[in-house]
Protein backbone atom coordinates (compact mmCIF):
# COMPACT_ATOMS: atom_id res chain seq x y z
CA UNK A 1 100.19 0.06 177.88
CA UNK A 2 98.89 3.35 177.65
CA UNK A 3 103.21 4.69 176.87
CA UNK A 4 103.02 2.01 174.38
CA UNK A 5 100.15 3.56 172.81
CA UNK A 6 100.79 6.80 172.74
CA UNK A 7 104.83 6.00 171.41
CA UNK A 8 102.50 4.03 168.57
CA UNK A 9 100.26 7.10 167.83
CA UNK A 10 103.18 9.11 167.89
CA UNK A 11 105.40 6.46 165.56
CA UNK A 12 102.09 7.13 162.75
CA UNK A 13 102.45 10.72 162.96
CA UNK A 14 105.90 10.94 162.14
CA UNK A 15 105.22 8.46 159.35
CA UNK A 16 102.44 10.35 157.75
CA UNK A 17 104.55 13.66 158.12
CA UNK A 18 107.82 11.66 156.05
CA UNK A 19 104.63 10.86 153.44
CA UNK A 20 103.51 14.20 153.00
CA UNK A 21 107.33 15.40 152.92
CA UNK A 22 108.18 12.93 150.26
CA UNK A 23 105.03 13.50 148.05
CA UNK A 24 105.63 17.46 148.59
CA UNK A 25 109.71 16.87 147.37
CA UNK A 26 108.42 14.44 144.63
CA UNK A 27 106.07 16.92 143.20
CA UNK A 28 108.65 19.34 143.50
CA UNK A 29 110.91 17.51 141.39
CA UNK A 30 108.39 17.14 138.77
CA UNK A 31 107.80 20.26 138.51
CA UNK A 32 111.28 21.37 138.37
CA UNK A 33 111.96 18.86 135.94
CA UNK A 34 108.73 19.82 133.40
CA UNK A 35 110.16 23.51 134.11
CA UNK A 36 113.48 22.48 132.85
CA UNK A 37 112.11 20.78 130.02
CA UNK A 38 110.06 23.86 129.64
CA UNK A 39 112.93 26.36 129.16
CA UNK A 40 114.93 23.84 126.83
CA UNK A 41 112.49 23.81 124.82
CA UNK A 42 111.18 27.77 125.27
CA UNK A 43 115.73 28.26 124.32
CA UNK A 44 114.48 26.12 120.71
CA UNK A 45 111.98 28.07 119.78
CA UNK A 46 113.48 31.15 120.33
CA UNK A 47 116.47 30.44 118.43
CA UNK A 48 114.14 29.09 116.06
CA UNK A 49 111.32 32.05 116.06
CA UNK A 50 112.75 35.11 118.03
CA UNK A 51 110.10 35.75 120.56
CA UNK A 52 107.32 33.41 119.32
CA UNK A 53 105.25 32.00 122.03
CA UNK A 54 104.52 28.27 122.12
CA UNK A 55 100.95 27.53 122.90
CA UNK A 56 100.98 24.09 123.18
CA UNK A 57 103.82 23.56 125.21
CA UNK A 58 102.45 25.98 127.92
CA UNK A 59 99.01 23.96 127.77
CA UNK A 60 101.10 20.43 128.28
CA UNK A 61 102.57 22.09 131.11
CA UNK A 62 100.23 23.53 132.86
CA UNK A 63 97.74 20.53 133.00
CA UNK A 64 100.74 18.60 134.74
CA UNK A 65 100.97 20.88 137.01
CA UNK A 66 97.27 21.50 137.18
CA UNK A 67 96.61 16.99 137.93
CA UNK A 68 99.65 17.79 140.52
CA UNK A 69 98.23 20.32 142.31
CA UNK A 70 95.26 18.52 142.73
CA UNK A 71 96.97 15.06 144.67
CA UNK A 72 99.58 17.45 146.25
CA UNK A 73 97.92 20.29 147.46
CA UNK A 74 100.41 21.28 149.77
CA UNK A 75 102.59 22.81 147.89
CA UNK A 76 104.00 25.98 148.75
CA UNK A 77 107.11 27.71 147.72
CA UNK A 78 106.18 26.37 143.75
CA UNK A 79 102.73 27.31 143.23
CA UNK A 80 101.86 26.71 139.39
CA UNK A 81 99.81 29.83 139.51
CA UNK A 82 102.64 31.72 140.49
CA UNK A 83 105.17 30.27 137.77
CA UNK A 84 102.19 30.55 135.26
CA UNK A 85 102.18 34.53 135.72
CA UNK A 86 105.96 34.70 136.06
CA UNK A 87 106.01 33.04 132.30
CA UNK A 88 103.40 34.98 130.87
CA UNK A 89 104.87 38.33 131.86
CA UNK A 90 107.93 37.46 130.80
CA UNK A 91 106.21 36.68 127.53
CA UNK A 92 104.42 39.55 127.67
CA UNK A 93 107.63 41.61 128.40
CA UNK A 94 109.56 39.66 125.47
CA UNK A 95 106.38 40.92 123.22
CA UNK A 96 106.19 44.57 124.17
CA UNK A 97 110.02 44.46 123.55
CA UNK A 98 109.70 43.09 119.63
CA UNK A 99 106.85 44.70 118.77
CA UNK A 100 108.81 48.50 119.93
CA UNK A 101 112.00 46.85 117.64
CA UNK A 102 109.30 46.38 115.05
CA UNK A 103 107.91 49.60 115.05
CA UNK A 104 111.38 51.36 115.34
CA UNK A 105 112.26 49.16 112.00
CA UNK A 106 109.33 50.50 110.20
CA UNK A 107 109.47 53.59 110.59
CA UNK A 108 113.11 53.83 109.84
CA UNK A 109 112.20 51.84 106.73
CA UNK A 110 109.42 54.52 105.83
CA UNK A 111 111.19 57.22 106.46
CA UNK A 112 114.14 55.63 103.62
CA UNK A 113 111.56 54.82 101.16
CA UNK A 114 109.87 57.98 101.47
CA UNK A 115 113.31 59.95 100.87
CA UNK A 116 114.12 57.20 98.16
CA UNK A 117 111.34 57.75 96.27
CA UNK A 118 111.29 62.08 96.79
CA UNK A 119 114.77 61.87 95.02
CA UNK A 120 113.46 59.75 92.18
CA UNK A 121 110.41 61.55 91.43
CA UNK A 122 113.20 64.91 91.05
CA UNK A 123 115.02 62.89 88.83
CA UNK A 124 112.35 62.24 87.00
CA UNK A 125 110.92 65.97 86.59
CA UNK A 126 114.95 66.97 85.87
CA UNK A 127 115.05 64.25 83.13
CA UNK A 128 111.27 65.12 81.41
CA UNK A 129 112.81 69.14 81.88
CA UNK A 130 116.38 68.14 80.21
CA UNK A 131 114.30 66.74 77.05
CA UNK A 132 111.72 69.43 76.63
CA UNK A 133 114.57 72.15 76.66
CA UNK A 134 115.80 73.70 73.01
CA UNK A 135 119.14 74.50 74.07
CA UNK A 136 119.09 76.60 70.57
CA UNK A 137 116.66 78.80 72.23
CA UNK A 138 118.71 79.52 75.44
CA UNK A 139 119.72 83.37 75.37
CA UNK A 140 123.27 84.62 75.09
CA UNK A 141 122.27 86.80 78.10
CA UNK A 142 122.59 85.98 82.11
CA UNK A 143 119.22 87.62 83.72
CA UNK A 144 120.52 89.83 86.42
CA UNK A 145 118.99 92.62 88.76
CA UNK A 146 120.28 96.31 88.79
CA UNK A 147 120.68 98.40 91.88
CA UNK A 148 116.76 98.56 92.11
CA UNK A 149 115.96 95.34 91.94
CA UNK A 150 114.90 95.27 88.71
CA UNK A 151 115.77 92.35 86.04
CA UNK A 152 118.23 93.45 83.62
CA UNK A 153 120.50 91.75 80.96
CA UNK A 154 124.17 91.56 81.49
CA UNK A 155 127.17 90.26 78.86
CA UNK A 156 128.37 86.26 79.89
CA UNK A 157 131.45 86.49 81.50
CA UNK A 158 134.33 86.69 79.46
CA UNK A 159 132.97 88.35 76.27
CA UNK A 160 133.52 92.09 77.47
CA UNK A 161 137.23 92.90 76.87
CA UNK A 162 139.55 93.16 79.13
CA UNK A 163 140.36 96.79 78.24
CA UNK A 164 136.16 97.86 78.83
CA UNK A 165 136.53 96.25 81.83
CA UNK A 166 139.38 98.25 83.54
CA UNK A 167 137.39 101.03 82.39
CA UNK A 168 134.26 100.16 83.73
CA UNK A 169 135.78 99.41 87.19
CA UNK A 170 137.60 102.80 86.90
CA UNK A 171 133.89 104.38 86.11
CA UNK A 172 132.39 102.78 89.13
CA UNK A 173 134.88 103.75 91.68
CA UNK A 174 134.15 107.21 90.40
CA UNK A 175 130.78 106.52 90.62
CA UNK A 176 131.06 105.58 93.97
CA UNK A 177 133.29 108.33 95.34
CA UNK A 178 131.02 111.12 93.93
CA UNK A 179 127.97 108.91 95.35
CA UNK A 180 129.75 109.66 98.64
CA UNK A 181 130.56 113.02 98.05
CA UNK A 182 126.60 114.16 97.24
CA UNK A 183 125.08 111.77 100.27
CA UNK A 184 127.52 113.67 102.78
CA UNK A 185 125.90 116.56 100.97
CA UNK A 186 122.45 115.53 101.63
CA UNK A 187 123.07 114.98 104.85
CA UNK A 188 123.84 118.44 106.00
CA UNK A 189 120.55 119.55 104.14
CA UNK A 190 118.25 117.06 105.65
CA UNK A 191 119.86 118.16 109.39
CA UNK A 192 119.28 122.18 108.16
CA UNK A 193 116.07 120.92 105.94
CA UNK A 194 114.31 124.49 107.01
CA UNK A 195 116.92 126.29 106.32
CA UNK A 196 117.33 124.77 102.69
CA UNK A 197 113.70 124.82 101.98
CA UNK A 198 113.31 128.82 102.53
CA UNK A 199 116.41 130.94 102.04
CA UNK A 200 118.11 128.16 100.07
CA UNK A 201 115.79 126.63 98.31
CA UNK A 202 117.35 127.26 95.02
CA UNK A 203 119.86 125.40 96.44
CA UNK A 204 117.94 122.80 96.90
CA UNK A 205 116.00 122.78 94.42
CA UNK A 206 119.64 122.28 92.04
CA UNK A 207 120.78 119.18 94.03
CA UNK A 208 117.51 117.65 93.79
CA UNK A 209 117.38 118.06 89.87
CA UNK A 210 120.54 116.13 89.94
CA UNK A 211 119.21 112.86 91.94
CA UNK A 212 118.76 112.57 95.60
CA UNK A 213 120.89 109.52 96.62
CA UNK A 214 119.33 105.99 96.63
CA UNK A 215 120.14 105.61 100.65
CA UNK A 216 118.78 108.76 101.70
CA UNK A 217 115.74 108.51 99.39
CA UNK A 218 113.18 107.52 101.62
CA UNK A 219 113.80 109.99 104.61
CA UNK A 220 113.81 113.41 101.62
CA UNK A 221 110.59 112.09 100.01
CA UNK A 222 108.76 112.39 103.39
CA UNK A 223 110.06 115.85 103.64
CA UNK A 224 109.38 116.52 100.70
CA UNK A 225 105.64 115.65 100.73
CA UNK A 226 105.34 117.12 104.40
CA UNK A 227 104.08 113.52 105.50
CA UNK A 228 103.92 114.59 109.33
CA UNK A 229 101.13 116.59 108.60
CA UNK A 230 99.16 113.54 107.44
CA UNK A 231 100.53 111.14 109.87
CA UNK A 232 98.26 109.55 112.86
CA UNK A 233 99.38 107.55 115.16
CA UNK A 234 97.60 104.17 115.29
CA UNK A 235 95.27 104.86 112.02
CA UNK A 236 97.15 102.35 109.70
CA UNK A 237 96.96 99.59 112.36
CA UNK A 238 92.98 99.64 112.81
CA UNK A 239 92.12 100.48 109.21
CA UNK A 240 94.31 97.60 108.70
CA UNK A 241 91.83 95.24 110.59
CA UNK A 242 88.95 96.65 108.97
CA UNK A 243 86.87 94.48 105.91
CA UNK A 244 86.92 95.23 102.24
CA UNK A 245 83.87 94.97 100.26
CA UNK A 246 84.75 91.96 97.42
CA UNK A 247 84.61 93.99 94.15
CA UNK A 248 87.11 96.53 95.07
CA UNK A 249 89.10 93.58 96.46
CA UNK A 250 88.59 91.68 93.16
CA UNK A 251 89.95 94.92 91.31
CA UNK A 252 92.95 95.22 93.51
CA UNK A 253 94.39 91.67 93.13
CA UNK A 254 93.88 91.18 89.67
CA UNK A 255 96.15 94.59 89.21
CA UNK A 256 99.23 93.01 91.50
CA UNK A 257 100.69 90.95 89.19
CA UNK A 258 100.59 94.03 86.44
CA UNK A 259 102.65 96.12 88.83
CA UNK A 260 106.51 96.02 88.26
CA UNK A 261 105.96 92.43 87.72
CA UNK A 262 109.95 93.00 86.39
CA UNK A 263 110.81 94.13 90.43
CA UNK A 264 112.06 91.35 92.64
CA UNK A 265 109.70 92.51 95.35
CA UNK A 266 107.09 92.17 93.39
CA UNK A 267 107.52 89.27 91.16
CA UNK A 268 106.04 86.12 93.32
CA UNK A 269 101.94 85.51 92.99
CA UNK A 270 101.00 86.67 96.90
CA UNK A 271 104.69 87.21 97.88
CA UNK A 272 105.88 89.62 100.21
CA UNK A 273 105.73 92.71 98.30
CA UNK A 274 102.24 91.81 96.57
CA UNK A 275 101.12 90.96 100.18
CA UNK A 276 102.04 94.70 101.27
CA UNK A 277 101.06 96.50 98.20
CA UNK A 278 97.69 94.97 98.74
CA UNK A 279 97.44 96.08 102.17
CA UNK A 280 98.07 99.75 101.36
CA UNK A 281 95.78 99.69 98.32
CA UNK A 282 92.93 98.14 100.58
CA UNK A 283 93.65 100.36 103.55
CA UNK A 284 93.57 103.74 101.66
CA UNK A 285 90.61 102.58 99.64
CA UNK A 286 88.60 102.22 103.34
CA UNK A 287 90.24 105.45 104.35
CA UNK A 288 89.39 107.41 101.33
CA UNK A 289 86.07 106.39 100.30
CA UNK A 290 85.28 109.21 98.34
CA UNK A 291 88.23 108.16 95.79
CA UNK A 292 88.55 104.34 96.64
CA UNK A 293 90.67 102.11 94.67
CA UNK A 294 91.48 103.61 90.98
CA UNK A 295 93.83 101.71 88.47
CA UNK A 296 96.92 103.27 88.54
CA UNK A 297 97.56 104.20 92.01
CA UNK A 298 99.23 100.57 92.51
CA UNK A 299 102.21 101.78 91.13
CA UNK A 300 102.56 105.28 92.83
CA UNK A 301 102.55 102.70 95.80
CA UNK A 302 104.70 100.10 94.75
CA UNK A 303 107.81 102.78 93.76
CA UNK A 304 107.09 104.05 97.58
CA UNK A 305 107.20 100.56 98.64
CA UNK A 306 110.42 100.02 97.09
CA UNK A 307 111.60 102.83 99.57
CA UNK A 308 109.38 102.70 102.79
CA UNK A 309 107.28 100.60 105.01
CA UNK A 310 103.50 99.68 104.72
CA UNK A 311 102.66 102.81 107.13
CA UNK A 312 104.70 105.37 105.76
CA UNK A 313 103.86 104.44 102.33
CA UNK A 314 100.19 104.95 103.15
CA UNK A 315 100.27 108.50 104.73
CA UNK A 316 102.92 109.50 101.77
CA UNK A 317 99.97 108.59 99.33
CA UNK A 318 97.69 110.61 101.51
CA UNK A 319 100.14 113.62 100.83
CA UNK A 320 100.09 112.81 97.14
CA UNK A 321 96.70 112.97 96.83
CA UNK A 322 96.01 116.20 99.23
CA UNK A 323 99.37 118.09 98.88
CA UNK A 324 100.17 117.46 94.82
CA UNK A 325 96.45 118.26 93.30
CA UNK A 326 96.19 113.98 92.58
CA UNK A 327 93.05 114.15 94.66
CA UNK A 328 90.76 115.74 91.57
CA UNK A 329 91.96 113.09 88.97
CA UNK A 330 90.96 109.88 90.93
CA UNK A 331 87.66 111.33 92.19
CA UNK A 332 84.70 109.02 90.14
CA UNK A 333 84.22 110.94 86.35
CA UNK A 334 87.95 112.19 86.76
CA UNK A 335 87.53 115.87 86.88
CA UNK A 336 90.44 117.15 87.05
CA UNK A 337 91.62 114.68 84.53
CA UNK A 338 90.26 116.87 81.30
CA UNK A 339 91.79 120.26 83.14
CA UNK A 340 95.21 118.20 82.72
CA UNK A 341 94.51 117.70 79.13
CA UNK A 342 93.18 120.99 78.39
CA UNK A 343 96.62 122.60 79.99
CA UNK A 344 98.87 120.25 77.91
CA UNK A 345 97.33 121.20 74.65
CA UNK A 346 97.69 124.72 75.73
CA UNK A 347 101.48 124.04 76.36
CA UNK A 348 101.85 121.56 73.24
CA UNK A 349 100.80 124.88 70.97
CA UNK A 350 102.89 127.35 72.95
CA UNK A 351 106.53 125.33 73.24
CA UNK A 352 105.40 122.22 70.31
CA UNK A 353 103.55 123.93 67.42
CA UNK A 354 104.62 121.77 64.69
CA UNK A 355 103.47 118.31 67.16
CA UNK A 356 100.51 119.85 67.89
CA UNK A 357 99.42 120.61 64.39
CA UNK A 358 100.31 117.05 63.94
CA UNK A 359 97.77 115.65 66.18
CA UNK A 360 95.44 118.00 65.46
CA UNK A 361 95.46 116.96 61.93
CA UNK A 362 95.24 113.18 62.64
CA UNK A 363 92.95 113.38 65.65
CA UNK A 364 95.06 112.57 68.24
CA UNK A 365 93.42 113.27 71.66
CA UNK A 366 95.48 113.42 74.92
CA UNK A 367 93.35 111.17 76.61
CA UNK A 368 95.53 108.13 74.08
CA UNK A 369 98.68 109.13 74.92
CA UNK A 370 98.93 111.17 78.28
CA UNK A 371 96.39 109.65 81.03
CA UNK A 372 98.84 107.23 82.47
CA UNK A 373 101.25 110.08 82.52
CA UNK A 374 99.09 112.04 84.59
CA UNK A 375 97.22 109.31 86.48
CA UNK A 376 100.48 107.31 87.10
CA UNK A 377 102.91 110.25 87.60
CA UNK A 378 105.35 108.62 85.07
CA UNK A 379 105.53 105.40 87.52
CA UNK A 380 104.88 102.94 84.50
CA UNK A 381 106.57 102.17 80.85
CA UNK A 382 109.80 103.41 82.17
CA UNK A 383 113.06 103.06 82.56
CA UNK A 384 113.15 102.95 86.52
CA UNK A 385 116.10 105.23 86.68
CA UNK A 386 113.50 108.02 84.97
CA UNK A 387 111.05 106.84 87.57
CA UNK A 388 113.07 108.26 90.55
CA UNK A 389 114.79 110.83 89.53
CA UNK A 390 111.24 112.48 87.71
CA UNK A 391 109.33 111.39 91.04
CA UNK A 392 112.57 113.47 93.23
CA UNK A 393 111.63 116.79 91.54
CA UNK A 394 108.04 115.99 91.53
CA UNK A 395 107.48 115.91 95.53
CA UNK A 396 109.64 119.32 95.51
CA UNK A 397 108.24 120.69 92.44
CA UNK A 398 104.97 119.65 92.60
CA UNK A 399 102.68 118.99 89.35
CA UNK A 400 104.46 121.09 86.77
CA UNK A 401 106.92 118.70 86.88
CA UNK A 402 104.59 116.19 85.13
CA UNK A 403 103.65 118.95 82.40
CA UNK A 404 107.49 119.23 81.60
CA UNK A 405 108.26 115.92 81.28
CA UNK A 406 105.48 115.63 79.37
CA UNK A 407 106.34 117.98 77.04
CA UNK A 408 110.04 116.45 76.82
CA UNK A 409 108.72 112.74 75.65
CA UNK A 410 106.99 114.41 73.15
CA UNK A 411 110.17 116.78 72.21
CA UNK A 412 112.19 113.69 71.69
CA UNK A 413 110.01 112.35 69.18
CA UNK A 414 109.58 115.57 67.30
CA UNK A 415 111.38 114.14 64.11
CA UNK A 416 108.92 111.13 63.84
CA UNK A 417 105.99 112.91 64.20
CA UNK A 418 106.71 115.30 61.91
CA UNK A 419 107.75 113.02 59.08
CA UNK A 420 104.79 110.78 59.81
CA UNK A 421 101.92 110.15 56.86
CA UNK A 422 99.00 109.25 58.62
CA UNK A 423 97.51 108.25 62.29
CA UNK A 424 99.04 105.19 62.08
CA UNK A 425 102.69 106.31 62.11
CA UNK A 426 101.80 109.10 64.41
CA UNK A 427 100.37 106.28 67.05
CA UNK A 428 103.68 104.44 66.06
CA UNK A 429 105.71 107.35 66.65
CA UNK A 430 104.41 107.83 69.87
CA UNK A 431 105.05 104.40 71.01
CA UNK A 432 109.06 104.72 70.11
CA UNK A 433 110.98 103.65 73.10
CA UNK A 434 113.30 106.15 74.85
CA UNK A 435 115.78 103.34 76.83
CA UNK A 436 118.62 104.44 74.60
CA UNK A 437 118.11 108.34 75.59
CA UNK A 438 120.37 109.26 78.04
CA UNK A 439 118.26 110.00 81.59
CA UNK A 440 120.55 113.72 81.90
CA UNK A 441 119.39 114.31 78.18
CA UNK A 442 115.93 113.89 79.33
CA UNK A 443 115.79 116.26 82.01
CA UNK A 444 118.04 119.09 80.21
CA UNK A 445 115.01 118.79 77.80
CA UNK A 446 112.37 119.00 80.31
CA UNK A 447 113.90 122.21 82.13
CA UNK A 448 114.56 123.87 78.95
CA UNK A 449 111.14 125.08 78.40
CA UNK A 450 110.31 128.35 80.63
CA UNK A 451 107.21 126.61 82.42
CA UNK A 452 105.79 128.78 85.20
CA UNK A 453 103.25 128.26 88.08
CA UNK A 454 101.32 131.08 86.62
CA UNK A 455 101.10 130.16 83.21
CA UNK A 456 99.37 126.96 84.49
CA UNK A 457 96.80 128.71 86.90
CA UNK A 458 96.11 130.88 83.39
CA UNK A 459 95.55 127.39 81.39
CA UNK A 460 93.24 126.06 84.35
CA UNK A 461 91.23 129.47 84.60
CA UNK A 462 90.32 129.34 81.05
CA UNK A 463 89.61 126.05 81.25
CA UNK A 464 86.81 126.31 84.03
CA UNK A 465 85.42 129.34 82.12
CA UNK A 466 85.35 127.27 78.68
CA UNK A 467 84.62 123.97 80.16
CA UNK A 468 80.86 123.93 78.69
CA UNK A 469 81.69 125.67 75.36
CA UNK A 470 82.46 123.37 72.57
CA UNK A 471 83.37 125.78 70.19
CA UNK A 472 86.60 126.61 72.14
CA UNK A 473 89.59 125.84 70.04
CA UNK A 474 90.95 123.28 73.13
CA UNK A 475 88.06 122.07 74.71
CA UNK A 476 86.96 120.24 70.93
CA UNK A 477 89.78 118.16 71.09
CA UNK A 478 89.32 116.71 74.83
């Protein structure tokens, strides 16, 4: 009885573990079966919706397999929870995925609309430009740039004939090959510069009158004006850092734009050039406090600019003002300024009679005519071909230089003056260009008066001894 028993209690057992095996398959199968269901239907709606997540279809399914799990809670290898976070990562994943696609697409799409619409706003400003242009007022001239840098105006192509043409390339190669012949020249005097500047100065003193070449400018200026005596070594860097009071700044900038606006290094508002003329102007006014900034000093420093860095270009106008007598004329009242007057009139009576009787007669004081000349050093209102070649025999020649040339612009004008009526044709007279004089014309008329060093030093004497008498025939007419 008690085998038969146990065989019974054994018999249930095994019956109760088929149960649980068939309700554990049969929940299995309805959960594979809402799973399949599930990813049919997940396959529609992403053919339908690319990557749009159905809701309501995960809520149908998951309280099926929510009521499951609670009569068949032996599940195992299936757990709903599990399959619930597999499907939302994936969805999650799928998201992530679109959304970076999206994204990518927008930006792409940006970045075409932006460049779309960059091209049509030029358009636009091309098309408005195109129908404000009078093409009657267009010039027959291309603007061009000349071996300085300066804007010039040059023939369209095909007007000069052909025959000028051969002849102006025949000119230039001459050009060129005496250009070579004086720099190799120059060469052997800057290597044997004490030798030239003692026993042969006269030497030269000739080659100079003639033009120092372009290349070799820089390197004869600075022996010229002695500029290692006036060089120290780290000055210009912590000047440099140094902070200028607002006025003279104020003064400085508005005078950039007035110097050699014509000059490719100078033309653009706070380019390059204006940037570095600024800086020397600034640094020399800290330096120099006793002179500061004066009008007419920018464009002693832009012409050395043109030639030389920011620090060399600073201790070269240090030598200018020590080593040439330029110190006097900036100083606050300008001083020295009447002495120069004073000594032109002298010379004006002595080598110009008949001009000075002219502007004697119509009250024509130096100061209207000859302060830039002296203040400026012939750096402004001219040609820059004079510029150079006066500013060469200047750092050699030192200030008389300025008192010949001087004298020259005047000579030139002579006729005018002479035949002029009034004050107002004198003035006029004085303003007559000299672009069409020939630059060798203009120095054979400078160094044809017999100027000497002594005959100045006379002028100034009599000048400090008269200075306070205004009955002295000169003085009245500063």
């Amino acid at each position: 009885m008690e085998s038969k028993k146990k065989n019974y209690e054994e018999d249930n057992n095994n019956q109760d573990e088929i149960k649980d095996i068939t309700g554990s398959q049969l929940s299995t199968f309805k959960i594979e079966s809402i799973l399949d269901e599930k990813k049919d239907s997940g396959t529609k709606e992403k053919s339908n919706n690319k990557f749009e997540y159905n809701s309501s279809a995960d809520e149908e399914f998951y309280s099926d397999v929510s009521s499951d799990n609670n009569s068949n809670n032996k599940i195992e290898g299936n757990s709903p929870k599990i399959k619930k976070a597999r499907t939302e990562q994936e969805v999650q994943e799928m998201n992530e995925k679109f959304n970076k696609e999206l994204r990518k697409s927008n930006y792409i799409e940006n970045k075409l609309i932006t460049s779309i619409e960059k091209k049509e706003n030029a358009n636009r400003e091309n098309l408005d430009l195109a129908g404000k242009i009078n093409f009657k007022t267009i010039p027959d001239k291309i603007i061009e740039t000349d071996e300085f840098g300066f804007l010039k105006k040059v023939e369209r192509p095909g007007e000069t004939p052909y025959e000028n043409k051969n002849q102006e390339n025949k000119t230039e190669k001459n050009d060129l090959l005496l250009i070579n012949s004086r720099t190799e020249k120059w060469i052997y005097m800057i290597e044997h510069y004490d030798l030239f500047s003692t026993k042969k100065f006269s030497k030269l003193k000739q080659r100079t009158r003639k033009g120092i070449p372009d290349s070799l400018r820089s390197n004869v200026w600075q022996l010229f004006g002695e500029m290692k005596k006036y060089y120290k070594k780290d000055l210009f860097d912590k000047i440099s850092k140094e902070k200028l009071d607002e006025d003279t700044e104020e003064t400085i900038i508005k005078d950039l734009d007035r110097t050699y606006p014509s000059c490719q290094l100078f033309t653009d508002k706070y380019g390059n050039g204006q940037r570095k003329l600024f800086k020397v102007l600034s640094c020399y006014s800290l330096y120099n406090k006793e002179i500061g900034y004066v009008q007419g000093m920018s464009f002693i420093v832009a012409l050395l600019l043109i030639y030389m860095d920011e620090e060399s270009t600073f201790f070269m106008l240090d030598s200018v003002m020590n080593k040439y007598e330029m110190k006097g004329i900036y100083l606050p009242g300008f001083p020295d300024l009447k002495k120069k007057f004073y000594v032109l009139l002298n010379l004006e009576k002595k080598f110009l009679p008949k001009i000075y009787e002219v502007f004697k007669r119509d009250n024509i004081l130096p100061s209207l005519y000859s302060s830039e000349w002296f203040l400026c050093l012939f750096t402004k209102d001219l040609k820059f071909k004079y510029v150079v070649r006066i500013f060469d025999v200047f750092l050699l020649e030192g200030f008389k230089i300025i008192y010949r040339f001087a004298l020259a612009f005047l000579k030139l004008r002579e006729k005018s003056f002479i035949q002029s009526s009034g004050i107002m044709e004198t003035m006029n007279a004085l303003h007559e260009t000299l672009d069409n004089v020939d630059v060798e014309t203009i120095f054979n008329v400078a160094f044809g008066f017999h100027l000497s060093k002594d005959q100045i030093k006379k002028y100034e004497a009599e000048y400090e001894k008269n200075k306070n008498n205004d009955k002295d025939e000169f003085m009245s007419q500063l």
